[in-house]
PDB file of N, CA and C in Angstrom:
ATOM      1  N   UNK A   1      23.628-172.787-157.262  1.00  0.00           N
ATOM      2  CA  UNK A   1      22.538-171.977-157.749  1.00  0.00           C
ATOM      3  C   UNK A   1      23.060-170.687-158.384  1.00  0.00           C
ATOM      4  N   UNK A   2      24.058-170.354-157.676  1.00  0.00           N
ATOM      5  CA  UNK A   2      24.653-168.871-158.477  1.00  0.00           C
ATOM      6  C   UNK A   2      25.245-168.940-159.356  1.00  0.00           C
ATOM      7  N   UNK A   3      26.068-170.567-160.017  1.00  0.00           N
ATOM      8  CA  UNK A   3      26.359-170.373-161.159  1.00  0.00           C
ATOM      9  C   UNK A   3      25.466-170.636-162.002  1.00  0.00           C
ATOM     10  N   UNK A   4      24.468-171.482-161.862  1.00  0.00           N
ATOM     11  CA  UNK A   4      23.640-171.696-162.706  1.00  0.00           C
ATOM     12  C   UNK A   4      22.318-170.181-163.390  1.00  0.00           C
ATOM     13  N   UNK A   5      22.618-169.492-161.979  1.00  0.00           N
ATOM     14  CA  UNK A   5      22.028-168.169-162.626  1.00  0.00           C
ATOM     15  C   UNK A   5      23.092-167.146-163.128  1.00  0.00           C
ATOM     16  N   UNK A   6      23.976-167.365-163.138  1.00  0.00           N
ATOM     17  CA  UNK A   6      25.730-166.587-163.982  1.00  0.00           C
ATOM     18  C   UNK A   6      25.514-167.514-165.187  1.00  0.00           C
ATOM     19  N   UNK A   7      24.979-168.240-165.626  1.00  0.00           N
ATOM     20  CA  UNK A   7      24.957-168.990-166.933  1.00  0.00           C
ATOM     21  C   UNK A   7      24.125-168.811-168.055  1.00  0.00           C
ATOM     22  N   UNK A   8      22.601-168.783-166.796  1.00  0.00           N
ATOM     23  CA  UNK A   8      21.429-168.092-167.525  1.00  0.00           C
ATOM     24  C   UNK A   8      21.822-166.739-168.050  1.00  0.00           C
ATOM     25  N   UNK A   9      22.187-165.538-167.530  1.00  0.00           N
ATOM     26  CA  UNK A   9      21.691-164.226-167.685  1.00  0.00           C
ATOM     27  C   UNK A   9      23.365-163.783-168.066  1.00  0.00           C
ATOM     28  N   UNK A  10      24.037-164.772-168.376  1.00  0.00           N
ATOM     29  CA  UNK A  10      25.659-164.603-169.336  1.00  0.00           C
ATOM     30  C   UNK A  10      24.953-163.576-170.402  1.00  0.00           C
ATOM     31  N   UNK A  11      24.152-163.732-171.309  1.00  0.00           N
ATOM     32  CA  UNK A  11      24.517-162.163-172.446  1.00  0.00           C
ATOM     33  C   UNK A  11      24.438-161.052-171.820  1.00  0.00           C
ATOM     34  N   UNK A  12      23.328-160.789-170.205  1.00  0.00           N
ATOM     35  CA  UNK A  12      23.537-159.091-170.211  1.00  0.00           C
ATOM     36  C   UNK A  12      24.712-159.265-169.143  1.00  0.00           C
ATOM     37  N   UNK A  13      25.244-160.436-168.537  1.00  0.00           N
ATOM     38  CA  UNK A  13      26.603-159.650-167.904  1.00  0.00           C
ATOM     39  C   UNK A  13      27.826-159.804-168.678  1.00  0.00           C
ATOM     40  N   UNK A  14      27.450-159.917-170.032  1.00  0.00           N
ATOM     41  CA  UNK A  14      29.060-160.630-170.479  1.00  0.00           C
ATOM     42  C   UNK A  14      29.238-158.838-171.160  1.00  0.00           C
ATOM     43  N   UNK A  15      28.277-158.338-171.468  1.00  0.00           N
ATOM     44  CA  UNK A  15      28.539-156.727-171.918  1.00  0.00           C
ATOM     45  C   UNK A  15      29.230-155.977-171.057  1.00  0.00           C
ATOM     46  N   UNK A  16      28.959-155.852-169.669  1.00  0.00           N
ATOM     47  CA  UNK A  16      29.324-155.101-168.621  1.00  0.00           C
ATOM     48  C   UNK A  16      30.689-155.905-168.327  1.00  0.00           C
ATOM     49  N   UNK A  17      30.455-156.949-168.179  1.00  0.00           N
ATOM     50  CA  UNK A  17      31.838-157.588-167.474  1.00  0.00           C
ATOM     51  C   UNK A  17      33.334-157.557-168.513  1.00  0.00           C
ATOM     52  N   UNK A  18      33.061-156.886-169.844  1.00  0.00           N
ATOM     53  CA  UNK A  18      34.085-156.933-170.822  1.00  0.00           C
ATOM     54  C   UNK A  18      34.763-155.697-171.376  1.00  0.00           C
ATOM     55  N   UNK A  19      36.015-155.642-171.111  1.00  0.00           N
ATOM     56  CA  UNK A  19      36.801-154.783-171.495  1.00  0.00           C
ATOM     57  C   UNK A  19      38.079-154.895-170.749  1.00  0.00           C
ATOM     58  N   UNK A  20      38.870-153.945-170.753  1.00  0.00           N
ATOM     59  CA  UNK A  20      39.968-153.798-170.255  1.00  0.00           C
ATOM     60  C   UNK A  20      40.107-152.317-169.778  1.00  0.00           C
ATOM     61  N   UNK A  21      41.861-152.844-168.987  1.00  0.00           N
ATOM     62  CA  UNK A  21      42.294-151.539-168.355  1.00  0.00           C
ATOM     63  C   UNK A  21      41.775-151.204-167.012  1.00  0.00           C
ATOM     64  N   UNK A  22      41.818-150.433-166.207  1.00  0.00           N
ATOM     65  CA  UNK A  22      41.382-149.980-164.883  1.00  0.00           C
ATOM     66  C   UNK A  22      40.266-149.584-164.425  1.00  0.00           C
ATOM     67  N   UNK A  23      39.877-149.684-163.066  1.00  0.00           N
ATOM     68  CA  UNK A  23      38.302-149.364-163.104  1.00  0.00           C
ATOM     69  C   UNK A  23      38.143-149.308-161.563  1.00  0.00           C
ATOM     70  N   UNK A  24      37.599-148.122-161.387  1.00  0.00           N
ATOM     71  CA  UNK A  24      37.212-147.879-159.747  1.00  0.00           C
ATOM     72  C   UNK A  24      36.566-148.596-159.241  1.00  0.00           C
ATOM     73  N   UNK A  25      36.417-149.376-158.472  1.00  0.00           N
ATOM     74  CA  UNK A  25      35.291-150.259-158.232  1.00  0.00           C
ATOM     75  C   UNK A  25      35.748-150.357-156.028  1.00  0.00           C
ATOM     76  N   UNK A  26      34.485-149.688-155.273  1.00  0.00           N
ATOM     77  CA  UNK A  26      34.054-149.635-153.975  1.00  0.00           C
ATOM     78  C   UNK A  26      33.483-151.075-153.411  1.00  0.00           C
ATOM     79  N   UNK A  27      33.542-151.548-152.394  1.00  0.00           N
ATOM     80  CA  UNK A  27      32.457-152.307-152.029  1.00  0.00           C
ATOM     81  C   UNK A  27      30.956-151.703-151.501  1.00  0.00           C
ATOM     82  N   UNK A  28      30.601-150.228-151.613  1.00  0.00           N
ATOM     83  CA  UNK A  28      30.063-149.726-151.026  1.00  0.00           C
ATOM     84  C   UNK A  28      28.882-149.830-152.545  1.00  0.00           C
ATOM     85  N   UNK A  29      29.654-149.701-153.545  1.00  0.00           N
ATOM     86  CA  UNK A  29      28.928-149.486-154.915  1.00  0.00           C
ATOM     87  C   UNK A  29      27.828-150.563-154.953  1.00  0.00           C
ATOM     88  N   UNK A  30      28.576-151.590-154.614  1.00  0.00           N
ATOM     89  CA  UNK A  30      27.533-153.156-154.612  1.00  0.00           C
ATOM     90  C   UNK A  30      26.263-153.121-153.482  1.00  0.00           C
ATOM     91  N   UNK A  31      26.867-152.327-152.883  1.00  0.00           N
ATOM     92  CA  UNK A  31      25.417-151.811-151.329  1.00  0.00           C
ATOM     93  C   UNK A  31      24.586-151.458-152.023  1.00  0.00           C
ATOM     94  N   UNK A  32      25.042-150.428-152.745  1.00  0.00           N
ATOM     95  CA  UNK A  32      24.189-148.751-153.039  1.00  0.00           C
ATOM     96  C   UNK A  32      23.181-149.861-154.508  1.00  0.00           C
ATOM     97  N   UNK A  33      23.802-150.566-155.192  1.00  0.00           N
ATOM     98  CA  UNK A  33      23.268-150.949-156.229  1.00  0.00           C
ATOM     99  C   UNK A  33      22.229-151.958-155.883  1.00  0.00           C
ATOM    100  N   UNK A  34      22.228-152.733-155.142  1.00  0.00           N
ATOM    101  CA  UNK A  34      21.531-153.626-154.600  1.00  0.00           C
ATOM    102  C   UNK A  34      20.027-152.487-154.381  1.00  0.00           C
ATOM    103  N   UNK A  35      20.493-151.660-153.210  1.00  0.00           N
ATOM    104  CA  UNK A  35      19.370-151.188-152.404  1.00  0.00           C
ATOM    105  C   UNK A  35      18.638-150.232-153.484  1.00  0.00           C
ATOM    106  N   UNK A  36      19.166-149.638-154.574  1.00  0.00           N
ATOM    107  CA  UNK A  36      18.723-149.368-155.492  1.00  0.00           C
ATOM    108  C   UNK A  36      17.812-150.085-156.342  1.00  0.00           C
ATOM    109  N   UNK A  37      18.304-151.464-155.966  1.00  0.00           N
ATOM    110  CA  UNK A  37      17.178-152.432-157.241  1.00  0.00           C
ATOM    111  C   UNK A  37      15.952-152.690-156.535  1.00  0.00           C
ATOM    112  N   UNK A  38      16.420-152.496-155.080  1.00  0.00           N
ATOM    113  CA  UNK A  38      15.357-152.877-154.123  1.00  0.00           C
ATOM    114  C   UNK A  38      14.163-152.038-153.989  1.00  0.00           C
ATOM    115  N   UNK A  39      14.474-150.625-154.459  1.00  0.00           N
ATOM    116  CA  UNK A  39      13.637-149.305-154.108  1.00  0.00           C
ATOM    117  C   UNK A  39      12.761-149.148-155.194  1.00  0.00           C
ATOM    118  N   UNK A  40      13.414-149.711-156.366  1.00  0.00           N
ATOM    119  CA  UNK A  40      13.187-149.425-157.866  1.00  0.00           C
ATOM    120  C   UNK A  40      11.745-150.611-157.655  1.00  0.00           C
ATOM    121  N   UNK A  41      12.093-151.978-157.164  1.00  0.00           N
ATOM    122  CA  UNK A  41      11.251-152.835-157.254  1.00  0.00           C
ATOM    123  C   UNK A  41       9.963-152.872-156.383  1.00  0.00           C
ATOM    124  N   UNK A  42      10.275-151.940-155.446  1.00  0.00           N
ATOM    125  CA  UNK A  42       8.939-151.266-154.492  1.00  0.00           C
ATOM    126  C   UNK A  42       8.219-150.327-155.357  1.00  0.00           C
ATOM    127  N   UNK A  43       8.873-149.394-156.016  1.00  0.00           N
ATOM    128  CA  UNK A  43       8.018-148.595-156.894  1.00  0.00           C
ATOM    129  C   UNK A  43       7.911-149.457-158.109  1.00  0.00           C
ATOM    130  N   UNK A  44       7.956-150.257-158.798  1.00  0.00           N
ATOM    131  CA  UNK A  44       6.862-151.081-159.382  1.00  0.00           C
ATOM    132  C   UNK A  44       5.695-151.913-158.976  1.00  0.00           C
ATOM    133  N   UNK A  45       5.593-152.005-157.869  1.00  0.00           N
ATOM    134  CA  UNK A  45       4.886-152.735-156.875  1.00  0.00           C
ATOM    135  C   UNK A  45       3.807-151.576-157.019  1.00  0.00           C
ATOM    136  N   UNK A  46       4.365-150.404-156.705  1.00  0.00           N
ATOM    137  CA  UNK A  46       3.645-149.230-156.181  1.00  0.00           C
ATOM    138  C   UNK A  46       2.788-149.252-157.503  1.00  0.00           C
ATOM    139  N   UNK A  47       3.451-148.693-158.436  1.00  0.00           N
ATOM    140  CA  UNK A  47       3.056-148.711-159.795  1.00  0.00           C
ATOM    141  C   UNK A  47       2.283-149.230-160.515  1.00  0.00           C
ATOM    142  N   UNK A  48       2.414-150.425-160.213  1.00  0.00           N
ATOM    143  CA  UNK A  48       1.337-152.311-160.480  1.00  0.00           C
ATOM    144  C   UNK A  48      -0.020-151.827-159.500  1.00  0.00           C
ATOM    145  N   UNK A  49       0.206-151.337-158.297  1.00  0.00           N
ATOM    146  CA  UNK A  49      -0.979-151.743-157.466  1.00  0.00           C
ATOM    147  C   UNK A  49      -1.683-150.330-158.121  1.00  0.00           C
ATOM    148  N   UNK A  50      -1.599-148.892-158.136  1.00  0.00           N
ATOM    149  CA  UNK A  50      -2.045-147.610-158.623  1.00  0.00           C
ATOM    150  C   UNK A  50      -2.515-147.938-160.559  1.00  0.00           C
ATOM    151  N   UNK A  51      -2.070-148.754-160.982  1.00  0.00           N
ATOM    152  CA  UNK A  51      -2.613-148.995-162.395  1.00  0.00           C
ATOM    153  C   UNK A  51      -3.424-149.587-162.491  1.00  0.00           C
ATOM    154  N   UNK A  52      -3.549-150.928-161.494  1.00  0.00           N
ATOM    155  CA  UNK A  52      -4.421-151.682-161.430  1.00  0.00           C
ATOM    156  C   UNK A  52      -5.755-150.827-160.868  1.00  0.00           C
ATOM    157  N   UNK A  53      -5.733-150.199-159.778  1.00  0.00           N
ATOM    158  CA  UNK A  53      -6.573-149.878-159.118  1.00  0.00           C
ATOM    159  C   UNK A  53      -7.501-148.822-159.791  1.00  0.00           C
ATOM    160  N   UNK A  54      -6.735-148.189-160.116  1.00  0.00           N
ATOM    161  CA  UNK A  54      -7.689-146.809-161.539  1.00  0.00           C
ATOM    162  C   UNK A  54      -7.800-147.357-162.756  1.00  0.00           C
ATOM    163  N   UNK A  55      -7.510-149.006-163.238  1.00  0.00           N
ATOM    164  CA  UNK A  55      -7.721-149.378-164.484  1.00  0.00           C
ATOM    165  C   UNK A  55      -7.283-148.566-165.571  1.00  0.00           C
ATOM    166  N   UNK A  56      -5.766-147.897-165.110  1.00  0.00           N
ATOM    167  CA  UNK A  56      -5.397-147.554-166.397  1.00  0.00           C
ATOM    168  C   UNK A  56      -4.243-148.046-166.722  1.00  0.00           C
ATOM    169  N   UNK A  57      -4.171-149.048-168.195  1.00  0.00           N
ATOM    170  CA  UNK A  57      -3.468-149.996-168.741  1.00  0.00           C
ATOM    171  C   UNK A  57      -1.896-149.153-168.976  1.00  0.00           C
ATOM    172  N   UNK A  58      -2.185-147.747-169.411  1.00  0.00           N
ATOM    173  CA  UNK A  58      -0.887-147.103-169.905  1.00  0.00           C
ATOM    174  C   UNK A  58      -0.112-147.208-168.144  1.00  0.00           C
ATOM    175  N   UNK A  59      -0.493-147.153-167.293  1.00  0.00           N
ATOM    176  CA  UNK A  59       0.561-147.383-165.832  1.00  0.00           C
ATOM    177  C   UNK A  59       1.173-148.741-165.915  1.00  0.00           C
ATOM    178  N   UNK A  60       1.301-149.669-166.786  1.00  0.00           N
ATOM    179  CA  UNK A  60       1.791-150.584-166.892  1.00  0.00           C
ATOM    180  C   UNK A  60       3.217-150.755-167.635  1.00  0.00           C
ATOM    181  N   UNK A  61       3.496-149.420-168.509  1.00  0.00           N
ATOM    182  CA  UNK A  61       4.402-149.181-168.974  1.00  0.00           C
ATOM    183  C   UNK A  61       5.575-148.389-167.735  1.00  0.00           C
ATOM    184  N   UNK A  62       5.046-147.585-166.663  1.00  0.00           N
ATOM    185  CA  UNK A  62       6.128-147.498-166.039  1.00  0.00           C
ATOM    186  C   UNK A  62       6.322-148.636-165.332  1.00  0.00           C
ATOM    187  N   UNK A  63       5.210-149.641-164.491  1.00  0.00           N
ATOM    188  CA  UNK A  63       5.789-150.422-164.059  1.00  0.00           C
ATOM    189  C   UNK A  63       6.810-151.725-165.146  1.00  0.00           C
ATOM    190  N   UNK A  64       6.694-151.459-166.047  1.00  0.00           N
ATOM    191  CA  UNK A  64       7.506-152.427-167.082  1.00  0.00           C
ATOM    192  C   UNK A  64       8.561-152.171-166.626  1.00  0.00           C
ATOM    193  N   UNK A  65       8.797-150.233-166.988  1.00  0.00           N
ATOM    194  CA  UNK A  65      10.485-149.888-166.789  1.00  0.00           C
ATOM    195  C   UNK A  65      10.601-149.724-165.354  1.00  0.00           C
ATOM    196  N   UNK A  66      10.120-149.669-164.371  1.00  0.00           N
ATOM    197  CA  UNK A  66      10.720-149.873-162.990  1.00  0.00           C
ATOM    198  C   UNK A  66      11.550-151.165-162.876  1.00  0.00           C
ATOM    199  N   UNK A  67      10.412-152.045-162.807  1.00  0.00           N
ATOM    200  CA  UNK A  67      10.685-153.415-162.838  1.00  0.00           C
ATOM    201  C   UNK A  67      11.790-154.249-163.701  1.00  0.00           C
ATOM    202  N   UNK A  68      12.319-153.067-164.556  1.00  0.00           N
ATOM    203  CA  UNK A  68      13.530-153.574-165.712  1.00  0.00           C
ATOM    204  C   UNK A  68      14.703-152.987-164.956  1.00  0.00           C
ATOM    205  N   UNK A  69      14.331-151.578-164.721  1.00  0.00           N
ATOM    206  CA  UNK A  69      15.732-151.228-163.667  1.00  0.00           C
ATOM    207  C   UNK A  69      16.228-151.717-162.630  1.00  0.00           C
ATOM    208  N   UNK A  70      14.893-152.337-161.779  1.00  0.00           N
ATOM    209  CA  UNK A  70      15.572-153.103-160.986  1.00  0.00           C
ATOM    210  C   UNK A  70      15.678-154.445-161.298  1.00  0.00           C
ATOM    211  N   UNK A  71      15.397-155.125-162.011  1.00  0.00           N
ATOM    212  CA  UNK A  71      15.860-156.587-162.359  1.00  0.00           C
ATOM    213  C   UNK A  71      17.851-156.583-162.683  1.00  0.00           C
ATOM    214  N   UNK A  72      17.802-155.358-163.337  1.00  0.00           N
ATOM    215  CA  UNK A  72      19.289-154.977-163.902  1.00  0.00           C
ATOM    216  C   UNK A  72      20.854-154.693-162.494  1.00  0.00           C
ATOM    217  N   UNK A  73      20.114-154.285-161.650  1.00  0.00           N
ATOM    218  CA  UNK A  73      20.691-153.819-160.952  1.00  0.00           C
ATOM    219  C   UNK A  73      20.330-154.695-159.768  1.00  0.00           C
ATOM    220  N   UNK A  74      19.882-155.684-160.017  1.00  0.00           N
ATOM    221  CA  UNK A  74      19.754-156.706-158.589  1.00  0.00           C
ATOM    222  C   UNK A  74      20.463-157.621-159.314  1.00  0.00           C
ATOM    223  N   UNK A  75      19.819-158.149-160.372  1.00  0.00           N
ATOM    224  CA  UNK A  75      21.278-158.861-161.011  1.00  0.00           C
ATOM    225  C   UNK A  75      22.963-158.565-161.295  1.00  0.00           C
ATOM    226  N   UNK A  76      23.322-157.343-161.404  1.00  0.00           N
ATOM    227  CA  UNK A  76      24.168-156.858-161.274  1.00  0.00           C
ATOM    228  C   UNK A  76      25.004-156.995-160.537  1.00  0.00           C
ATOM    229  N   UNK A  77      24.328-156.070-159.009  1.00  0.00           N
ATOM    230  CA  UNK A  77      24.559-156.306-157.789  1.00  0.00           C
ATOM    231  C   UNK A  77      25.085-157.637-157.403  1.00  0.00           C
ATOM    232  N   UNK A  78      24.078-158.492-157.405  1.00  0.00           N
ATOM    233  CA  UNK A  78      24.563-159.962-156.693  1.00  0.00           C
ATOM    234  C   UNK A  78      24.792-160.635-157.839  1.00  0.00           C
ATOM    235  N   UNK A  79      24.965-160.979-158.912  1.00  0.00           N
ATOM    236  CA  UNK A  79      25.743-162.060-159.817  1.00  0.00           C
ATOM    237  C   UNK A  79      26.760-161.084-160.240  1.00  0.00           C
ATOM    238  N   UNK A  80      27.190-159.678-160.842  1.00  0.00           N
ATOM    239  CA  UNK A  80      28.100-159.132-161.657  1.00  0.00           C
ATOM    240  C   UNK A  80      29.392-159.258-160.498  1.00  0.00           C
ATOM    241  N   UNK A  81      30.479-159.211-161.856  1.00  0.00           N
ATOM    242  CA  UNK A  81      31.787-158.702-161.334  1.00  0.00           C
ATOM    243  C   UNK A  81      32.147-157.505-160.859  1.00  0.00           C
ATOM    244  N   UNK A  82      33.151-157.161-160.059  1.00  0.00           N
ATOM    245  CA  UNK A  82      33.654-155.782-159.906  1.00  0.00           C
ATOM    246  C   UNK A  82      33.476-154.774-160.816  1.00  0.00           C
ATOM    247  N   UNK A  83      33.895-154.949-162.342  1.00  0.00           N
ATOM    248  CA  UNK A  83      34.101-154.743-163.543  1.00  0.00           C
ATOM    249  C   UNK A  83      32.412-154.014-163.668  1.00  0.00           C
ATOM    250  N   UNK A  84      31.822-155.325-163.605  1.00  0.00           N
ATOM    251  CA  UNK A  84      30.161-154.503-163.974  1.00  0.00           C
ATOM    252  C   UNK A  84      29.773-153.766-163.321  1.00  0.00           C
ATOM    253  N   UNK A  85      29.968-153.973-162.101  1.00  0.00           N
ATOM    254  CA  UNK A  85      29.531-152.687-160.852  1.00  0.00           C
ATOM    255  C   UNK A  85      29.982-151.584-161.071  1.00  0.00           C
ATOM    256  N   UNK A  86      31.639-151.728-161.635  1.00  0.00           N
ATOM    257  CA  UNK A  86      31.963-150.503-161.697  1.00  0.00           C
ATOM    258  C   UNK A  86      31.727-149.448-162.883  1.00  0.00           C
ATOM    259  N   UNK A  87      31.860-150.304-164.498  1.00  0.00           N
ATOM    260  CA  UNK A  87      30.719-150.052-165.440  1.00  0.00           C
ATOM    261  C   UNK A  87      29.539-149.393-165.103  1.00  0.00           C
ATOM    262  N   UNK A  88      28.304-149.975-164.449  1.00  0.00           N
ATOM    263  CA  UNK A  88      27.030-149.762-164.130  1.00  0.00           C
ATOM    264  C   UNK A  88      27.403-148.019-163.307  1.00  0.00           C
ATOM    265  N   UNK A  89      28.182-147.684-162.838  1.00  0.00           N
ATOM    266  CA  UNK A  89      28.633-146.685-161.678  1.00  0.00           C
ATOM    267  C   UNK A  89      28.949-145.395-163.000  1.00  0.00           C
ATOM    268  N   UNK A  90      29.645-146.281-163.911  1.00  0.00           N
ATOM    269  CA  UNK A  90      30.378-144.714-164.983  1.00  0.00           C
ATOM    270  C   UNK A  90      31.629-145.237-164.676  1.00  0.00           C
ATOM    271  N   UNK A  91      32.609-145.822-163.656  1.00  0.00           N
ATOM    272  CA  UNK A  91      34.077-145.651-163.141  1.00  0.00           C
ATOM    273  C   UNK A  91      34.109-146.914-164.257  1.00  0.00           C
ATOM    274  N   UNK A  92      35.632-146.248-165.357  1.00  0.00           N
ATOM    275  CA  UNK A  92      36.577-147.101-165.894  1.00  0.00           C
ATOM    276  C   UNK A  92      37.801-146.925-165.894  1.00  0.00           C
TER     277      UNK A  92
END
């Protein structure tokens, strides 16, 4: 199943996962990024349920970009390489 989703979503990790040369990369980074996608994806939740509820359509645009940050960074997290984590972080 994990390669088959490393196959699907190959164009946005083949950006991060490419380059050369050295790169800081923690196991702690892959924690922090995960729980990040996780927090991000509660506040779209949050976001979704407060737009819906006052019927205003423009709250749908933050939940778009919540819900994009964390799609990025949960994918990241659990399918990316060292390389992308450490990319995604700033460390090259």
């Amino acid at each position: 199943m994990k390669k088959r989703l490393k196959v699907i979503l190959q164009p946005l990790l083949q950006g991060l996962e490419s380059g050369e040369g050295t790169y800081e990369y923690r196991p702690i980074h892959r924690k922090i990024l995960i729980v990040v996608g996780v927090l991000f994806l509660v506040l779209a939740a949050v976001a979704l349920y407060f737009s819906l509820a006052l019927g205003e359509l423009f709250g749908l645009l933050s939940t778009l970009v919540f819900a994009s940050v964390s799609g990025l960074c949960l994918v990241v997290g659990t399918l990316g390489s060292d390389r992308a984590v450490a990319r995604i972080w700033g460390n090259r």
